[in-house]
N, C-alpha and C. Protein backbone atom coordinates (compact mmCIF):
# COMPACT_ATOMS: atom_id res chain seq x y z
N UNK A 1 -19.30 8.20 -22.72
CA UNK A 1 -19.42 7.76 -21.34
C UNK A 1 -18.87 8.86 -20.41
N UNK A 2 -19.63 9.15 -19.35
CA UNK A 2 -19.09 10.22 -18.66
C UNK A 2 -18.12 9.52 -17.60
N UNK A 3 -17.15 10.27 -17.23
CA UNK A 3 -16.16 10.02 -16.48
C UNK A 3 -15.61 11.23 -15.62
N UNK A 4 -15.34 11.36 -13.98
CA UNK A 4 -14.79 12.39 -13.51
C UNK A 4 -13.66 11.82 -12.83
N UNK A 5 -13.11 12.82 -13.58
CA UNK A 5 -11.36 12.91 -13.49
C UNK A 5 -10.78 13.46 -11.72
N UNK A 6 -10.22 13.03 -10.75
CA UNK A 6 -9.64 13.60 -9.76
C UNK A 6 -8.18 13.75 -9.77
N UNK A 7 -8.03 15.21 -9.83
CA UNK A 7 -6.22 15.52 -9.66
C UNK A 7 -5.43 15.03 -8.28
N UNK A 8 -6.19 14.38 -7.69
CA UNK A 8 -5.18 13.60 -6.51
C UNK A 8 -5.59 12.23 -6.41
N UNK A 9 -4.63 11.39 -5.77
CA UNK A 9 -4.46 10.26 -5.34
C UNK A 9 -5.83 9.66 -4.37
N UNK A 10 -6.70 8.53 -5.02
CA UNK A 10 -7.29 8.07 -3.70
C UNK A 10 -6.55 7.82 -2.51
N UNK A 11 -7.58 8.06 -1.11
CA UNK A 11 -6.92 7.68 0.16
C UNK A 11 -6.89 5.47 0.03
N UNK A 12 -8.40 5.47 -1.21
CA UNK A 12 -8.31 3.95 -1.30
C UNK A 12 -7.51 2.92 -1.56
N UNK A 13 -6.31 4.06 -1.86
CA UNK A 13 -5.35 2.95 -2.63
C UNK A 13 -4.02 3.54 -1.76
N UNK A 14 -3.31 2.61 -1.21
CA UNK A 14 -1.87 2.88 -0.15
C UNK A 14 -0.85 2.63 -0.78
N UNK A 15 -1.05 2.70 -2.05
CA UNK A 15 0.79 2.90 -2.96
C UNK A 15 1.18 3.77 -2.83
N UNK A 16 0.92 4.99 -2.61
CA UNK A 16 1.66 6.19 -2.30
C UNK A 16 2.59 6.39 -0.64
N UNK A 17 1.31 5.57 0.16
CA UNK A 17 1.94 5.21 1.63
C UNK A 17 2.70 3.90 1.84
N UNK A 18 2.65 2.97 0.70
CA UNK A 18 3.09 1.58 1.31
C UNK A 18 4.37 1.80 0.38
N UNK A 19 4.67 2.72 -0.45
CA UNK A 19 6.50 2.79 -1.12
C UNK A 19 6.63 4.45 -0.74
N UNK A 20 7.67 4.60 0.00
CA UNK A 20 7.91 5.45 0.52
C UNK A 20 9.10 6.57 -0.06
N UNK A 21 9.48 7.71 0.29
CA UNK A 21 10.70 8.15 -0.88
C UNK A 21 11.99 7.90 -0.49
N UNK A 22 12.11 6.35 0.20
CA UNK A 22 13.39 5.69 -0.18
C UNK A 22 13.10 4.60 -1.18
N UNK A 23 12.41 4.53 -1.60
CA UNK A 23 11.77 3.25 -2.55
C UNK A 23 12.65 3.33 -3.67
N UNK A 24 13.07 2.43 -4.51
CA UNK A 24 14.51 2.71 -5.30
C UNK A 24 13.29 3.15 -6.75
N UNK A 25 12.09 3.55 -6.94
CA UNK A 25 10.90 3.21 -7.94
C UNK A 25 10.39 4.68 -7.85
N UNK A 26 10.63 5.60 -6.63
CA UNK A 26 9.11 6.27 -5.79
C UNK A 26 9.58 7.45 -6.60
N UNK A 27 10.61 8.08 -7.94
CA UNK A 27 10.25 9.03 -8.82
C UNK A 27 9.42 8.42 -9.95
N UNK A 28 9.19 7.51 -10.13
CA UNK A 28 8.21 6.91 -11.03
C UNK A 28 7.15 6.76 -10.63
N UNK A 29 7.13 6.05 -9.18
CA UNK A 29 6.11 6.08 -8.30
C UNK A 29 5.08 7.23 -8.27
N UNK A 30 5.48 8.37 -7.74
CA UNK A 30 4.90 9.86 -7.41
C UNK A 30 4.56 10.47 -8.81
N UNK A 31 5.37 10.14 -10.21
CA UNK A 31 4.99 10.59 -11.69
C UNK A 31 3.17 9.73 -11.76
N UNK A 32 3.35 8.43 -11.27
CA UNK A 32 2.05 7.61 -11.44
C UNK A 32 0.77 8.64 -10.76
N UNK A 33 1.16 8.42 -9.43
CA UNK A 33 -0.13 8.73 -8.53
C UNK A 33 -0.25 10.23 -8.75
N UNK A 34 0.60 11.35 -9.52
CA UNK A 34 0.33 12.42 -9.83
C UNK A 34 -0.76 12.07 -10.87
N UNK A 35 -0.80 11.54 -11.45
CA UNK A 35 -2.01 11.12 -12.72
C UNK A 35 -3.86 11.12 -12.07
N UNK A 36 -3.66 11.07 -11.05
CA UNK A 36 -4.92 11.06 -10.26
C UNK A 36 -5.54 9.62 -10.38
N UNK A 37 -6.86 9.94 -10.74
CA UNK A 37 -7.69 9.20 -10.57
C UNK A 37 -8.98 9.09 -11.52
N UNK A 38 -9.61 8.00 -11.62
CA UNK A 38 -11.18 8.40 -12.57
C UNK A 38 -12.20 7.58 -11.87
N UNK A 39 -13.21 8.40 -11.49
CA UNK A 39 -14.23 8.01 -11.19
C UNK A 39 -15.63 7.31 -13.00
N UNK A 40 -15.77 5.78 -12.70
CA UNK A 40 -16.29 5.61 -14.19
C UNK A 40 -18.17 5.25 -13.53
N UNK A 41 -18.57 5.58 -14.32
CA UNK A 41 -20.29 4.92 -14.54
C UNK A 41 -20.15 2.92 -14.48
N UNK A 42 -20.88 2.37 -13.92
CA UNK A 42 -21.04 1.12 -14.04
C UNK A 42 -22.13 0.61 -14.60
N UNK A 43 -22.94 0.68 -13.32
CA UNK A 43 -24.94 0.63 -13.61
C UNK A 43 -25.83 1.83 -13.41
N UNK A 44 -26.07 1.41 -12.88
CA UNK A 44 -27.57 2.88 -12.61
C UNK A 44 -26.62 4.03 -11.68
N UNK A 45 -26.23 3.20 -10.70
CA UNK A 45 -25.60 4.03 -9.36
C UNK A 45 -24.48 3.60 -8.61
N UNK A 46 -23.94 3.05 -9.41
CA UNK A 46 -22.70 2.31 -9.16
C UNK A 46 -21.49 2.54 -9.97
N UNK A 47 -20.09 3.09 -9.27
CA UNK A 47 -19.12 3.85 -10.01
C UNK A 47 -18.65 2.84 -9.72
N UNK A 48 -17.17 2.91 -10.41
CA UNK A 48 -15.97 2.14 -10.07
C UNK A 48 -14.74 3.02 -10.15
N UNK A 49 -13.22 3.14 -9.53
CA UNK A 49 -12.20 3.84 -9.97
C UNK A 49 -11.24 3.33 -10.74
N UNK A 50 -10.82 4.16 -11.57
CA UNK A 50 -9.80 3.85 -12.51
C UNK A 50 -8.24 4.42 -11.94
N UNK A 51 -7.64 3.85 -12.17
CA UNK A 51 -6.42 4.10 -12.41
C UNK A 51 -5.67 3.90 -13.34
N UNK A 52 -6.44 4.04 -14.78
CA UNK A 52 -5.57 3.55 -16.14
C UNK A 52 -4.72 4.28 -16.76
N UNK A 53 -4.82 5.97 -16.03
CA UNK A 53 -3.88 6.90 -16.57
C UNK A 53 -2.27 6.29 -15.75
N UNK A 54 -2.54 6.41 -14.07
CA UNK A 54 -1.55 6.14 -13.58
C UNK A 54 -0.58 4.79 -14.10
N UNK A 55 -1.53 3.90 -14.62
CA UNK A 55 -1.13 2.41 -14.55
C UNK A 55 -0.36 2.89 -16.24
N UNK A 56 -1.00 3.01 -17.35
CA UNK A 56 -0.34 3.30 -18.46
C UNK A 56 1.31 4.58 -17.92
N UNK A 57 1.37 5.25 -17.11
CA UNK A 57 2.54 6.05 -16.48
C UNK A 57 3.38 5.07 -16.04
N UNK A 58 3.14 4.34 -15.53
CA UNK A 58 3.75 2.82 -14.60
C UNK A 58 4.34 2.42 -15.87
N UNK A 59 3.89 1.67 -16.58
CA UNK A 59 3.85 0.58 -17.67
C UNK A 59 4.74 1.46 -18.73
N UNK A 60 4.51 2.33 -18.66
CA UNK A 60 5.58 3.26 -20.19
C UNK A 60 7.46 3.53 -19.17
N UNK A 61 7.29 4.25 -17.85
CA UNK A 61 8.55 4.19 -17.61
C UNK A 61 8.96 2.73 -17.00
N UNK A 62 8.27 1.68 -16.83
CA UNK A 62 9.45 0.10 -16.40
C UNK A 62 9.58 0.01 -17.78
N UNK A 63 8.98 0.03 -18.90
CA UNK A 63 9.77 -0.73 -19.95
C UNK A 63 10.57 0.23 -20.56
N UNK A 64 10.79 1.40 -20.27
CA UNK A 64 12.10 2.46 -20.37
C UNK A 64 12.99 1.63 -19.46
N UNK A 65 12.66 1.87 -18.23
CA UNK A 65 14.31 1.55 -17.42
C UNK A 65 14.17 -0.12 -17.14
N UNK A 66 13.22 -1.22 -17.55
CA UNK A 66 13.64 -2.39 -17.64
C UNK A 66 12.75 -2.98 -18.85
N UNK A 67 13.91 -2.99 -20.29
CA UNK A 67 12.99 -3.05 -21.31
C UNK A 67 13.04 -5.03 -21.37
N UNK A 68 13.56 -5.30 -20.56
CA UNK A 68 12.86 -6.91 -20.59
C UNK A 68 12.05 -6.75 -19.95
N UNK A 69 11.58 -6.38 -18.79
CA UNK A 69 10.24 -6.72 -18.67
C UNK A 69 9.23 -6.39 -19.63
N UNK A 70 9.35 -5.45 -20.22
CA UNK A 70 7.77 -5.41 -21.67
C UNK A 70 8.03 -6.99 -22.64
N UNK A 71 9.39 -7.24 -22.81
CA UNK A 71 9.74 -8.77 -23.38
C UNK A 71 8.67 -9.44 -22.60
N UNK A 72 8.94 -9.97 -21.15
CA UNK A 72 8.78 -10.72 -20.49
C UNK A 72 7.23 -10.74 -20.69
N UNK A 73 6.79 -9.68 -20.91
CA UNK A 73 4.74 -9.12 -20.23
C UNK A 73 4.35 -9.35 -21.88
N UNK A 74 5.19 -9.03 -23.01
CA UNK A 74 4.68 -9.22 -24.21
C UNK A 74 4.29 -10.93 -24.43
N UNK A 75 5.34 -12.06 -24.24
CA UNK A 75 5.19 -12.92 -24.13
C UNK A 75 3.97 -13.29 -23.42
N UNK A 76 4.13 -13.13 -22.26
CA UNK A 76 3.07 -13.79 -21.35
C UNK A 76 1.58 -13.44 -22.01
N UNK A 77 1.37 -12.21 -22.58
CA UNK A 77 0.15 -11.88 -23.27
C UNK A 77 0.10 -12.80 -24.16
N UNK A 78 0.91 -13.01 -24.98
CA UNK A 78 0.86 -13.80 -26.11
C UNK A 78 0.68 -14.97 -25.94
N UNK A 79 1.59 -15.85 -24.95
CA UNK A 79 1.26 -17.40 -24.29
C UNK A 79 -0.16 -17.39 -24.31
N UNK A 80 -0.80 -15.67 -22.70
CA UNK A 80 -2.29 -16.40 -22.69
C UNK A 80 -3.18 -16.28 -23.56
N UNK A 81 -3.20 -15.61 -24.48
CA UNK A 81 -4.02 -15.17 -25.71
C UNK A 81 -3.82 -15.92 -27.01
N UNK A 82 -3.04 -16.71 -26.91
CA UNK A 82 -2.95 -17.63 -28.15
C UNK A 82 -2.71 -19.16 -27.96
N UNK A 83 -2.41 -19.62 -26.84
CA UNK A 83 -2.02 -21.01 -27.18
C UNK A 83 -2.58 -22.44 -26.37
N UNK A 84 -3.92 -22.01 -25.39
CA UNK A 84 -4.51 -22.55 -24.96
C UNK A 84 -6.05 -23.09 -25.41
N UNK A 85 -6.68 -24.65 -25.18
CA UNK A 85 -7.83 -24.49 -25.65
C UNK A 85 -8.53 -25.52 -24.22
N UNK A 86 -9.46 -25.07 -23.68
CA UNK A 86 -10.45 -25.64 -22.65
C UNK A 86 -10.65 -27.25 -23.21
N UNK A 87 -11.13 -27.98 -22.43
CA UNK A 87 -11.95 -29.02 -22.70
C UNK A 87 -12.46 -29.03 -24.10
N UNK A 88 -13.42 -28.39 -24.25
CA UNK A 88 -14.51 -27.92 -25.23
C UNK A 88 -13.52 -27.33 -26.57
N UNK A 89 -12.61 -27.99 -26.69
CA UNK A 89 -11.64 -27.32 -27.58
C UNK A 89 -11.48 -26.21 -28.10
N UNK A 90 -12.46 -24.92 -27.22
CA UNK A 90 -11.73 -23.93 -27.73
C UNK A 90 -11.50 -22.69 -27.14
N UNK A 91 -10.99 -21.82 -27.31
CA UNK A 91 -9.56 -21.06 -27.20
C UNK A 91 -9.67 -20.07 -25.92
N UNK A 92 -8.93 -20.68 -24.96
CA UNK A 92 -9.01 -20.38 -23.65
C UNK A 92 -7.91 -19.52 -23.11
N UNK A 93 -8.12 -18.61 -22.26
CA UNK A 93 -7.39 -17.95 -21.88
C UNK A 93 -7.02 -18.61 -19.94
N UNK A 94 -5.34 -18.65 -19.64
CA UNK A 94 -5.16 -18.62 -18.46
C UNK A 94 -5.79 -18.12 -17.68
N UNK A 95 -5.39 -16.37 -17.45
CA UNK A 95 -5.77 -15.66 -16.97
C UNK A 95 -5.82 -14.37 -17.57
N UNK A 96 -6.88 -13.33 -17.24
CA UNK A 96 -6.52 -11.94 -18.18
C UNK A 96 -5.89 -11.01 -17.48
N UNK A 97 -6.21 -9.92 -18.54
CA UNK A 97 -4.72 -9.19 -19.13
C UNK A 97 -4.57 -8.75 -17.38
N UNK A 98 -5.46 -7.84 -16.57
CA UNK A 98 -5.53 -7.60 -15.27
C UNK A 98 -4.26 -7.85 -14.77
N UNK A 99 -4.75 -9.36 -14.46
CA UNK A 99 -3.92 -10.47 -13.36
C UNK A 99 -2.28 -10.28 -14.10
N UNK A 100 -2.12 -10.31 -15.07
CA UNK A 100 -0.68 -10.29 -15.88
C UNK A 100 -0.04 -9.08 -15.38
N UNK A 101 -1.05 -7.69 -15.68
CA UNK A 101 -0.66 -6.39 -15.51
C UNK A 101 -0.50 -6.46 -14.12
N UNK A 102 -1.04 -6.66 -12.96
CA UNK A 102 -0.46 -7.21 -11.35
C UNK A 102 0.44 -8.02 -11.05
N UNK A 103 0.74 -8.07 -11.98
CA UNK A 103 1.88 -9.74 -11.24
C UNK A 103 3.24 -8.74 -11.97
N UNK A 104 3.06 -8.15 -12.63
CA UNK A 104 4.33 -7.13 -13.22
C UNK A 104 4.52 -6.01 -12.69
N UNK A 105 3.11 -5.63 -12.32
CA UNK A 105 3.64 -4.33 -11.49
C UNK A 105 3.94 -4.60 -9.49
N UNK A 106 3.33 -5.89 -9.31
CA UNK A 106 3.91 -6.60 -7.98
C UNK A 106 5.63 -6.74 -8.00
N UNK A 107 6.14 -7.45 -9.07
CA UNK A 107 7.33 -7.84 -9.27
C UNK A 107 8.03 -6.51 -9.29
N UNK A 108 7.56 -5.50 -10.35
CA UNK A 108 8.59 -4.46 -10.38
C UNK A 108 8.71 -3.58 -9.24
N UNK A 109 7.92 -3.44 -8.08
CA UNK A 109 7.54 -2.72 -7.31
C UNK A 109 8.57 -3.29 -6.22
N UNK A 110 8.67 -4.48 -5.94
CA UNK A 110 9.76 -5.63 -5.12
C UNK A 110 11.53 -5.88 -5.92
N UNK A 111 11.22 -5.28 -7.21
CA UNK A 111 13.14 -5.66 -7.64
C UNK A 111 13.64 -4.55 -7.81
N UNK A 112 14.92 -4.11 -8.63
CA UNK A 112 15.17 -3.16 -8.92
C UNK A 112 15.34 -3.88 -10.73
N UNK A 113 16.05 -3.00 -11.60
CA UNK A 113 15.95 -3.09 -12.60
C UNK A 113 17.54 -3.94 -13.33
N UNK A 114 18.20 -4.07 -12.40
CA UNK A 114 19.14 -5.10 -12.43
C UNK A 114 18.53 -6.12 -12.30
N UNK A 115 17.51 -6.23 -11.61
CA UNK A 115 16.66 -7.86 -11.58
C UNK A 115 16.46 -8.93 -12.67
N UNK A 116 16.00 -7.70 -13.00
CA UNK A 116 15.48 -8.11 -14.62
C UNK A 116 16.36 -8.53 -15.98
């Protein structure tokens, strides 16, 4: 699958402008959005951007400097991926992995690591 890689930060995305370098996060922060960007194939003519380099950068230093939260995010994967079943008895997920991976990087972005 072809993919083009950009060595800077989209203007589309304001994490770089909305945590600033008093942000108690923004050397982890600036390690992320140094990761760039990926432009991916969808359909015929339709891209989408990635940020899975930055987001895997995110996700490796919080569970360095707050290793309960990977506890906390391991669980919750596990709750939604194993222990629910729909109506139709079978095996339902809450919500995916996405929404989990946002709600952790919302939280960590708002506490510090004493929070946790």
């Amino acid at each position: 699958c072809l993919t083009l890689h950009v060595n800077r930060w989209s203007r589309l995305s304001d994490v770089d402008r909305r945590y600033g370098t008093l942000h108690p996060h923004s050397d982890i922060i600036n390690e992320a959005v140094g990761q760039g960007f990926h432009a991916v194939p969808k359909f015929q003519y339709f891209w989408r951007l990635s940020w899975s380099r930055a987001e895997a950068s995110l996700l490796s230093n919080i569970f360095k400097t707050a290793p309960s939260a990977r506890l906390i995010y391991k669980v919750a994967k596990f709750v939604n991926e194993n222990h629910f079943l729909d109506h139709y008895s079978t095996p339902s997920k809450i919500c995916d992995s996405y929404a989990l991976k946002s709600v952790l990087f919302h939280t960590w972005f708002d506490t510090t690591e004493e929070d946790w």
